[in-house]
N, C-alpha and C. Protein backbone atom coordinates (compact mmCIF):
# COMPACT_ATOMS: atom_id res chain seq x y z
N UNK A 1 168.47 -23.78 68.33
CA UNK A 1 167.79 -24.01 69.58
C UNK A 1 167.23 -25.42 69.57
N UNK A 2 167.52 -25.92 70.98
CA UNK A 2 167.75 -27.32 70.52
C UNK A 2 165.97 -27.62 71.63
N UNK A 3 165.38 -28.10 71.44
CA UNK A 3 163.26 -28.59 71.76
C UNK A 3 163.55 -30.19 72.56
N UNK A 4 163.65 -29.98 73.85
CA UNK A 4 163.50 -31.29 74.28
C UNK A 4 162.45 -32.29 74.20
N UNK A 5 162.44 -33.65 74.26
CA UNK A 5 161.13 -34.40 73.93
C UNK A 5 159.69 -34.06 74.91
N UNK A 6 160.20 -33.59 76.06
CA UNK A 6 159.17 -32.92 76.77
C UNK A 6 158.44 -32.17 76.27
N UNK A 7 158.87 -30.85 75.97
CA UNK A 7 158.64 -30.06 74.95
C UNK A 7 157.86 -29.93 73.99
N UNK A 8 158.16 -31.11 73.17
CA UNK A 8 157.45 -31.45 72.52
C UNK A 8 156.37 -32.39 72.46
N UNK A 9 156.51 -32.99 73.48
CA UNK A 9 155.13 -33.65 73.76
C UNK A 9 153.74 -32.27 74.01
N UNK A 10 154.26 -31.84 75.22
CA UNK A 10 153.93 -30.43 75.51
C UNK A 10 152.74 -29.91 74.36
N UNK A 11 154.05 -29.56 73.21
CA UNK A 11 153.16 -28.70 71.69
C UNK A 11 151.91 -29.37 71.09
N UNK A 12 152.54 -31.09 70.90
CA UNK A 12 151.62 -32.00 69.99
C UNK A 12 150.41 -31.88 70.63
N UNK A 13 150.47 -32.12 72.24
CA UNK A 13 149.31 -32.04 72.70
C UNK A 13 147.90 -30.94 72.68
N UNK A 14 149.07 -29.75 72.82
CA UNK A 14 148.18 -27.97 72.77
C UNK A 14 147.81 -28.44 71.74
N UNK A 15 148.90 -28.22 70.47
CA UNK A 15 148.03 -29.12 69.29
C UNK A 15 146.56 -29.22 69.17
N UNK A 16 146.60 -30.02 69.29
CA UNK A 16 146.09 -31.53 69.30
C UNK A 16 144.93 -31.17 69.97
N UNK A 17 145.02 -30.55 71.07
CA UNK A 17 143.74 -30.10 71.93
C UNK A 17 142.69 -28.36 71.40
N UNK A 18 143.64 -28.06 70.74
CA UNK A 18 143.15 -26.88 69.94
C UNK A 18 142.15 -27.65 68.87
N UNK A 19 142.75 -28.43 67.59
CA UNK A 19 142.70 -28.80 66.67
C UNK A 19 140.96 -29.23 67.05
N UNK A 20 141.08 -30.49 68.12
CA UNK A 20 139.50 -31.00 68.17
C UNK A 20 138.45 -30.44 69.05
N UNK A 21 138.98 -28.71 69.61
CA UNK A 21 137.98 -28.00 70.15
C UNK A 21 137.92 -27.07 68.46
N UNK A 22 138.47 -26.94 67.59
CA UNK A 22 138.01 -26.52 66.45
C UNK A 22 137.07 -27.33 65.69
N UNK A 23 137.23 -28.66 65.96
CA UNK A 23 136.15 -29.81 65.13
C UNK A 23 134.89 -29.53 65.64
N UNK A 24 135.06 -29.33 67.32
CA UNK A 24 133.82 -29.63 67.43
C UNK A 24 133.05 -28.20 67.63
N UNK A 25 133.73 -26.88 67.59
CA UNK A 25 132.72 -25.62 67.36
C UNK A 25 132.39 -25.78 65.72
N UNK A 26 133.31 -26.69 64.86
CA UNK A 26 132.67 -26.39 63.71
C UNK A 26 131.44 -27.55 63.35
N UNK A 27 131.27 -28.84 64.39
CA UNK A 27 130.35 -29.63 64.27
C UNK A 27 128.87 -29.00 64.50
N UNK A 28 128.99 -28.15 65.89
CA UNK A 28 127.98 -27.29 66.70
C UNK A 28 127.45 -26.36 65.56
N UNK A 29 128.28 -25.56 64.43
CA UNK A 29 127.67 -25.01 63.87
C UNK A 29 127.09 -25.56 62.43
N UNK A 30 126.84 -26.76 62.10
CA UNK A 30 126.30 -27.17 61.06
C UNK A 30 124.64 -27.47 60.92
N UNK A 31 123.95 -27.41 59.83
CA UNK A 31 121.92 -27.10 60.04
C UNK A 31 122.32 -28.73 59.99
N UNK A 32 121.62 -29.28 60.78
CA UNK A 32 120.78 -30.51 60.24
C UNK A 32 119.58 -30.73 60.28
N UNK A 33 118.75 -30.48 58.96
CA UNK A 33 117.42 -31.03 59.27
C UNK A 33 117.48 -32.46 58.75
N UNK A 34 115.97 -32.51 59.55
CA UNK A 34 115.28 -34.04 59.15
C UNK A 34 115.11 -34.13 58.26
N UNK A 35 114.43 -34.86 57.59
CA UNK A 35 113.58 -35.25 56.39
C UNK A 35 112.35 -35.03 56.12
N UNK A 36 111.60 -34.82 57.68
CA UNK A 36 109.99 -34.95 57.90
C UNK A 36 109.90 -34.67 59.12
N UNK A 37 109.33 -33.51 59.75
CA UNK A 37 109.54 -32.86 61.10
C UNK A 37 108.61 -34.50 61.81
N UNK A 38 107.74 -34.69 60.93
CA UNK A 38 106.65 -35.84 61.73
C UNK A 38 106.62 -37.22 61.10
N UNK A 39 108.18 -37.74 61.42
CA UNK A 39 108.60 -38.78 60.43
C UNK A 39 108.44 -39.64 61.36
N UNK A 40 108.02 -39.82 62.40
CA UNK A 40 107.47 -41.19 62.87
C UNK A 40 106.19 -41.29 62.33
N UNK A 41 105.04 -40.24 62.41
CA UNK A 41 103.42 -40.65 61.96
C UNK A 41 103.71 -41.03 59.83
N UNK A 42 104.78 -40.92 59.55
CA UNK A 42 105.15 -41.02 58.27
C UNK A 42 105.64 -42.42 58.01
N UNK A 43 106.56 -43.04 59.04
CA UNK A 43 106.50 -44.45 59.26
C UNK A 43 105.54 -45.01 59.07
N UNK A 44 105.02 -44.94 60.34
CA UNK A 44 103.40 -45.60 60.51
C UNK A 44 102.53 -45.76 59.32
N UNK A 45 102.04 -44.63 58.00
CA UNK A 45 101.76 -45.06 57.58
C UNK A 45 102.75 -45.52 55.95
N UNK A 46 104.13 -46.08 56.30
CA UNK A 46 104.58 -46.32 55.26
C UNK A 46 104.48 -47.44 53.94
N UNK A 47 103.22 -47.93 54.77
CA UNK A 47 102.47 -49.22 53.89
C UNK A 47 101.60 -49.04 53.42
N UNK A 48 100.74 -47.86 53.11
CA UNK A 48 99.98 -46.91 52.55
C UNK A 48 100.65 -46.29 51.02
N UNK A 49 102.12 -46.17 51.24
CA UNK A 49 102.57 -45.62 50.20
C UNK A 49 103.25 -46.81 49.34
N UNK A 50 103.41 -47.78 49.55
CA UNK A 50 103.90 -49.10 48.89
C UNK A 50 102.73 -49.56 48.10
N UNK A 51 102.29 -49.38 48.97
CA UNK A 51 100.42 -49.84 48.00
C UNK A 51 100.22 -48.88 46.70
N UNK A 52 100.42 -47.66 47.11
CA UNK A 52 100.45 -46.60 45.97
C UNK A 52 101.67 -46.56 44.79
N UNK A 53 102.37 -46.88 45.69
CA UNK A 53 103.74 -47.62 44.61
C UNK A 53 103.34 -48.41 43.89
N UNK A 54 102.84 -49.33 44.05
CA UNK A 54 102.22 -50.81 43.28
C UNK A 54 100.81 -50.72 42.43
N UNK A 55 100.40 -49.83 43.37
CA UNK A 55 99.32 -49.38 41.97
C UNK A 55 99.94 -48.31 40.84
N UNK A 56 101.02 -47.84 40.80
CA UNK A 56 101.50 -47.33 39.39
C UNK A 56 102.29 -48.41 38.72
N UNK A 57 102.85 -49.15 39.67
CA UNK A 57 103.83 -50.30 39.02
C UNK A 57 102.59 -51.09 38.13
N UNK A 58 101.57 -51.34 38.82
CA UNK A 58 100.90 -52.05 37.88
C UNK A 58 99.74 -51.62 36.73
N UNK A 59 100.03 -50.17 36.26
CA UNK A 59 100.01 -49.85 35.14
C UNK A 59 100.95 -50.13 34.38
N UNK A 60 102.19 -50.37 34.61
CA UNK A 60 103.21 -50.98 33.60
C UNK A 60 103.95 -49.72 32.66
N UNK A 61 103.73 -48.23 33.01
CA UNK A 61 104.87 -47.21 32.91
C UNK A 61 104.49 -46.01 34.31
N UNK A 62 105.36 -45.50 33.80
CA UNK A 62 106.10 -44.82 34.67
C UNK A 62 105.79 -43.21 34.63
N UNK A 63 106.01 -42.49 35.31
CA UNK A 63 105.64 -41.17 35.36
C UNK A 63 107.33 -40.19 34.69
N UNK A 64 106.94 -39.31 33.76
CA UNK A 64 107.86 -39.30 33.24
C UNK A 64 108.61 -37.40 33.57
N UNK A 65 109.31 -37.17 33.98
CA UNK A 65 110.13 -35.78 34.17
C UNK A 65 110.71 -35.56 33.21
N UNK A 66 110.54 -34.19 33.03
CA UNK A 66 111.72 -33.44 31.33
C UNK A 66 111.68 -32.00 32.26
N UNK A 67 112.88 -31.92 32.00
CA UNK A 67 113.23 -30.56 32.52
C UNK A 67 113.52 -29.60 31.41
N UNK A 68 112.67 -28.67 31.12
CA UNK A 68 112.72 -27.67 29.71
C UNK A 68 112.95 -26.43 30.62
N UNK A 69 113.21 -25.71 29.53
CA UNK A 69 113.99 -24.09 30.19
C UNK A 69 112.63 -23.49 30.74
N UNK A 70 113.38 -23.08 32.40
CA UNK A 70 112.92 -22.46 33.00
C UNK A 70 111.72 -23.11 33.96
N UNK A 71 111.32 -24.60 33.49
CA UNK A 71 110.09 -25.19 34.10
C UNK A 71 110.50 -27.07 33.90
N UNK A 72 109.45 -27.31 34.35
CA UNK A 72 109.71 -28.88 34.68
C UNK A 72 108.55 -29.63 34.52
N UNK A 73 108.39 -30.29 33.68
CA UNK A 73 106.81 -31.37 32.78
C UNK A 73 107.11 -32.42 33.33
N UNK A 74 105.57 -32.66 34.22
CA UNK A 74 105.34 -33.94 34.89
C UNK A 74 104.32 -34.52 33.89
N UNK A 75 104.64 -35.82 33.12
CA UNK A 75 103.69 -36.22 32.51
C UNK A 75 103.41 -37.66 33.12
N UNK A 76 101.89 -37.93 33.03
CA UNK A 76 101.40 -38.78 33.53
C UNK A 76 101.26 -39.96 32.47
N UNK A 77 101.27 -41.43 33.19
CA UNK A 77 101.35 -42.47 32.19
C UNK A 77 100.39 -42.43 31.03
N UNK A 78 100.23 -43.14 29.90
CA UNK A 78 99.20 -43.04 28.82
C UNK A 78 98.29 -43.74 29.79
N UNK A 79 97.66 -44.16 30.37
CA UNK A 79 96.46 -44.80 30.70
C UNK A 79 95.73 -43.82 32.00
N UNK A 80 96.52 -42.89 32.32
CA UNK A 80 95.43 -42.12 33.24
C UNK A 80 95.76 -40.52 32.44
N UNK A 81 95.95 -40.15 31.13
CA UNK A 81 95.83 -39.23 30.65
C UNK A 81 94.28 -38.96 30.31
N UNK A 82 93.74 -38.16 30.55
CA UNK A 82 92.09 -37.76 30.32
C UNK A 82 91.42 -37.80 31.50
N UNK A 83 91.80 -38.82 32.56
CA UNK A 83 91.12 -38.49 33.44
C UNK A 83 91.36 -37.40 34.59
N UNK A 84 90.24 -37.69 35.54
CA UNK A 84 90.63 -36.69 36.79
C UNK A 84 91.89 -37.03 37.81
N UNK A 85 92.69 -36.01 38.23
CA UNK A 85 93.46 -36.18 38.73
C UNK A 85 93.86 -35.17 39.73
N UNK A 86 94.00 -35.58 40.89
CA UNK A 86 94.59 -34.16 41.68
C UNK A 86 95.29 -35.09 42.82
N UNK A 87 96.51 -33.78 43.79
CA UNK A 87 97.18 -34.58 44.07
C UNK A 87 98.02 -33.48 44.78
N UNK A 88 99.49 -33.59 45.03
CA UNK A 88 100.52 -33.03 45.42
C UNK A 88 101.97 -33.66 44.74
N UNK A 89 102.75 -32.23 44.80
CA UNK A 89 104.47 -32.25 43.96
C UNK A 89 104.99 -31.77 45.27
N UNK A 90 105.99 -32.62 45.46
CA UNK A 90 107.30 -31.87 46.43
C UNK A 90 108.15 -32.00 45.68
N UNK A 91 108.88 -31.00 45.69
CA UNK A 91 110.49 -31.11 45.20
C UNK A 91 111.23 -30.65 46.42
N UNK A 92 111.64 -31.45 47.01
CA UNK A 92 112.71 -31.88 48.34
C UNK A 92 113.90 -31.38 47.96
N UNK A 93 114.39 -30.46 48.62
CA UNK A 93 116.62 -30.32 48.66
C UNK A 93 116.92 -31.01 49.91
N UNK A 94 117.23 -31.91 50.05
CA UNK A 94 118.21 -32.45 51.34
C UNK A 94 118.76 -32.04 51.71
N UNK A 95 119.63 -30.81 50.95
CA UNK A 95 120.84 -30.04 51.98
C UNK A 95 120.12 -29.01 52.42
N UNK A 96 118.85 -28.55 52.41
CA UNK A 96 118.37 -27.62 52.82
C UNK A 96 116.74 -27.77 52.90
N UNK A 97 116.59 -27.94 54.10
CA UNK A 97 114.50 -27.78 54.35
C UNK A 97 113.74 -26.76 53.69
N UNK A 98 114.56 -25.36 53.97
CA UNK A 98 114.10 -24.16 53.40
C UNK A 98 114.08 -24.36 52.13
N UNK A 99 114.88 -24.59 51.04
CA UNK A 99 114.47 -24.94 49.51
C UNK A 99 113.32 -25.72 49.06
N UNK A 100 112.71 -26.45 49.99
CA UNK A 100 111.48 -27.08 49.69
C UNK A 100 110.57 -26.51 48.90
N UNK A 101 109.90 -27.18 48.07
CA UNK A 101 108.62 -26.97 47.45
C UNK A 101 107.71 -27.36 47.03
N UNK A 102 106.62 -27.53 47.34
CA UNK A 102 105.15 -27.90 47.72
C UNK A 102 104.42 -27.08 46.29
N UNK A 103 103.74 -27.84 45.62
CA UNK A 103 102.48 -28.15 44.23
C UNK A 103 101.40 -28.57 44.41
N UNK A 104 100.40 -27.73 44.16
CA UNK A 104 99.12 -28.67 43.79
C UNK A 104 99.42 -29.84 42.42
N UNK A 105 98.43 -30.61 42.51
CA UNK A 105 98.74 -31.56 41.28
C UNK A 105 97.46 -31.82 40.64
N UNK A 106 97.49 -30.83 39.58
CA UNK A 106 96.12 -30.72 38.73
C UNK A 106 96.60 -30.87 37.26
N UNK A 107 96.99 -32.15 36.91
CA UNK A 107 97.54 -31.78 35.45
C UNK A 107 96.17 -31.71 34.43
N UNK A 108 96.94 -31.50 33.08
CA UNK A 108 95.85 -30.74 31.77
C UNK A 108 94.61 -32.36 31.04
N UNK A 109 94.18 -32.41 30.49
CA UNK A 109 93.70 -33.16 29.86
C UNK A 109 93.73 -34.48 29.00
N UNK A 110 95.94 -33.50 29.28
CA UNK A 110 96.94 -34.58 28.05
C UNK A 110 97.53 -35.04 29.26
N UNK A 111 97.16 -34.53 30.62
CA UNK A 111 97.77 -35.83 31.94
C UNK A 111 99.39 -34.63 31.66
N UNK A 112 99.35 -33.61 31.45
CA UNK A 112 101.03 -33.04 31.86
C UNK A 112 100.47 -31.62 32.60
N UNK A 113 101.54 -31.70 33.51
CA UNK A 113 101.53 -30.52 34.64
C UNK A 113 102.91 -29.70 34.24
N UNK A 114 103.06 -28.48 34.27
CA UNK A 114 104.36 -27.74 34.15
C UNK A 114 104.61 -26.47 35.24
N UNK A 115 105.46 -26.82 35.89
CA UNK A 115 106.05 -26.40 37.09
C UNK A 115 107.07 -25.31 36.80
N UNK A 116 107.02 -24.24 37.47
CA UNK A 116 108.22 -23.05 36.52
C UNK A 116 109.68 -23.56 38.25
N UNK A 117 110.37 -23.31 37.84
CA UNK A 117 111.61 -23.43 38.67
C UNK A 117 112.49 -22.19 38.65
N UNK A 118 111.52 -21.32 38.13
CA UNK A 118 112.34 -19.98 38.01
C UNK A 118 112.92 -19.82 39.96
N UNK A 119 112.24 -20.27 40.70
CA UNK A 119 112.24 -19.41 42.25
C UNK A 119 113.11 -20.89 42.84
N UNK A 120 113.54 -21.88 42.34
CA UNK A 120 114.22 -22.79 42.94
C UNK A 120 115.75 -22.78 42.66
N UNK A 121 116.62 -22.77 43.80
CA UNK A 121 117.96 -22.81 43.56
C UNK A 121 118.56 -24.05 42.48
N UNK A 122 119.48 -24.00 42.13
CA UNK A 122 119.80 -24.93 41.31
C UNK A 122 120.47 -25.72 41.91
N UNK A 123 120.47 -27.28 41.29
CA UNK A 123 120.31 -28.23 42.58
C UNK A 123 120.01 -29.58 42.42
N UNK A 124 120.07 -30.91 43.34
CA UNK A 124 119.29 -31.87 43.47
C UNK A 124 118.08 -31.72 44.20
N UNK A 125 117.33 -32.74 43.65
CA UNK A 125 115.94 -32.20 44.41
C UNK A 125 115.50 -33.72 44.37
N UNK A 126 114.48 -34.33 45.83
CA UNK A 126 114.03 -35.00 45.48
C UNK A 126 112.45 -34.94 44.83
N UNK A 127 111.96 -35.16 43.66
CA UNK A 127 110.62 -34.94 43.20
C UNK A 127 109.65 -36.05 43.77
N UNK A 128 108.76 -35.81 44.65
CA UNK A 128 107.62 -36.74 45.44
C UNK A 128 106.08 -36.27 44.63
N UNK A 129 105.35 -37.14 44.49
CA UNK A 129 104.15 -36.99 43.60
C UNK A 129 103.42 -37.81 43.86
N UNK A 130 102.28 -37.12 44.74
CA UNK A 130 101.35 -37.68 45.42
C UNK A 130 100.03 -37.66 44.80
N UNK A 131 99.00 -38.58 44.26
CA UNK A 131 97.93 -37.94 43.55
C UNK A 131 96.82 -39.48 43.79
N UNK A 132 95.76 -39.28 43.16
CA UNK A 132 94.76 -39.93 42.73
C UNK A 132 93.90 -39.85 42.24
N UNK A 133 93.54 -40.86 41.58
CA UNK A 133 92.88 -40.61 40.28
C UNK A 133 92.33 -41.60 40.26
N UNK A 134 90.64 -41.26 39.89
CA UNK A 134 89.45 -42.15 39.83
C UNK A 134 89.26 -43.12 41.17
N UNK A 135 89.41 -42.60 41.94
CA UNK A 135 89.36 -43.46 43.52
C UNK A 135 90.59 -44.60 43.81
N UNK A 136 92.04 -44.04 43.02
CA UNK A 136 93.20 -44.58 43.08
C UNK A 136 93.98 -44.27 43.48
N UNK A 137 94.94 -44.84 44.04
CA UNK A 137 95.71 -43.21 44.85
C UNK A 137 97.11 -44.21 44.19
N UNK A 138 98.42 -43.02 44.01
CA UNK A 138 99.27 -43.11 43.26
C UNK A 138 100.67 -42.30 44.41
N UNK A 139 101.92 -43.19 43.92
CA UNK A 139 102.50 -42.12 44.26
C UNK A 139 103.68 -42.53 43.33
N UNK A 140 104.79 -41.75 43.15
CA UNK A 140 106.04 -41.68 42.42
C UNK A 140 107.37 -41.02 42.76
N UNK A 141 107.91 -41.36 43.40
CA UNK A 141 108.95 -40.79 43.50
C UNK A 141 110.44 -40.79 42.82
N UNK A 142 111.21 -39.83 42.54
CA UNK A 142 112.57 -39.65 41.94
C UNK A 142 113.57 -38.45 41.92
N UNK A 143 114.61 -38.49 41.71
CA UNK A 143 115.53 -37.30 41.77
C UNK A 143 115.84 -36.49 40.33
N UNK A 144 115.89 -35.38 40.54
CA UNK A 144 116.02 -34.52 39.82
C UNK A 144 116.86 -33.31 39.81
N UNK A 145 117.94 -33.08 38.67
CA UNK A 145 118.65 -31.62 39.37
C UNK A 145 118.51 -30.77 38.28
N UNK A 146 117.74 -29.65 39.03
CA UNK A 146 117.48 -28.72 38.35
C UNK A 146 118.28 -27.55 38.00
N UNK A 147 118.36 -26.91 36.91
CA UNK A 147 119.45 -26.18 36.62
C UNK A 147 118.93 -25.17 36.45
């Protein structure tokens, strides 16, 4: 059976017109969240958190993550271990809002906090660590995948 070029223009097109009403019911059904339901007032103050950046930078280390079975040790630099400290932990999933998770930030005496991850999917996460200490305010951020 012999398909004239008509014909076949005809098919490519049905095609063709099927194909990108399938793209786009499968675009319609994908989650996208934001990052921050209130990420403009998060802009605004994004020079608030550079400052807090720079006051850990200029302790001269770094806030350090170890992921041990079943939990996750936030230890704080040697120079604000002993003191007071309180604060907030997010551990962020990007592919998902609902995986979020929100910490108080009260670490021990030795400046380490331990976080259980038993209830978190396994994953990238972004870790955000918000705190201050002695009328300092701090922040740290980094990625982490938890297993």
């Amino acid at each position: 059976m012999k398909i004239n070029w008509a014909t076949r223009i005809a098919l490519f097109l049905g095609a063709f017109i099927v194909f990108i009403g399938y793209l786009v019911y499968r675009t319609t059904q994908v989650n996208i969240d934001l990052e921050a339901d209130n990420y403009y007032a998060k802009e605004v103050a994004f020079q608030e958190q550079i400052d807090k950046e720079q006051n850990l930078a200029s302790l001269g280390e770094e806030v350090k993550l170890q992921q041990l079975k079943g939990e996750v040790a936030i230890l704080l630099p040697a120079t604000l271990r002993g003191k007071d400290a309180e604060g907030s932990v997010v551990f962020m999933r990007p592919q998902d809002k609902r995986m979020d998770r929100d910490f108080d930030f009260t670490p021990d005496s030795m400046g380490k906090l331990l976080i259980s991850t038993a209830d978190m999917v396994p994953g990238n996460y972004k870790v955000q660590i918000d705190w201050t200490s002695e009328g300092t305010a701090y922040y740290y951020e980094s990625s982490l995948f938890v297993q």
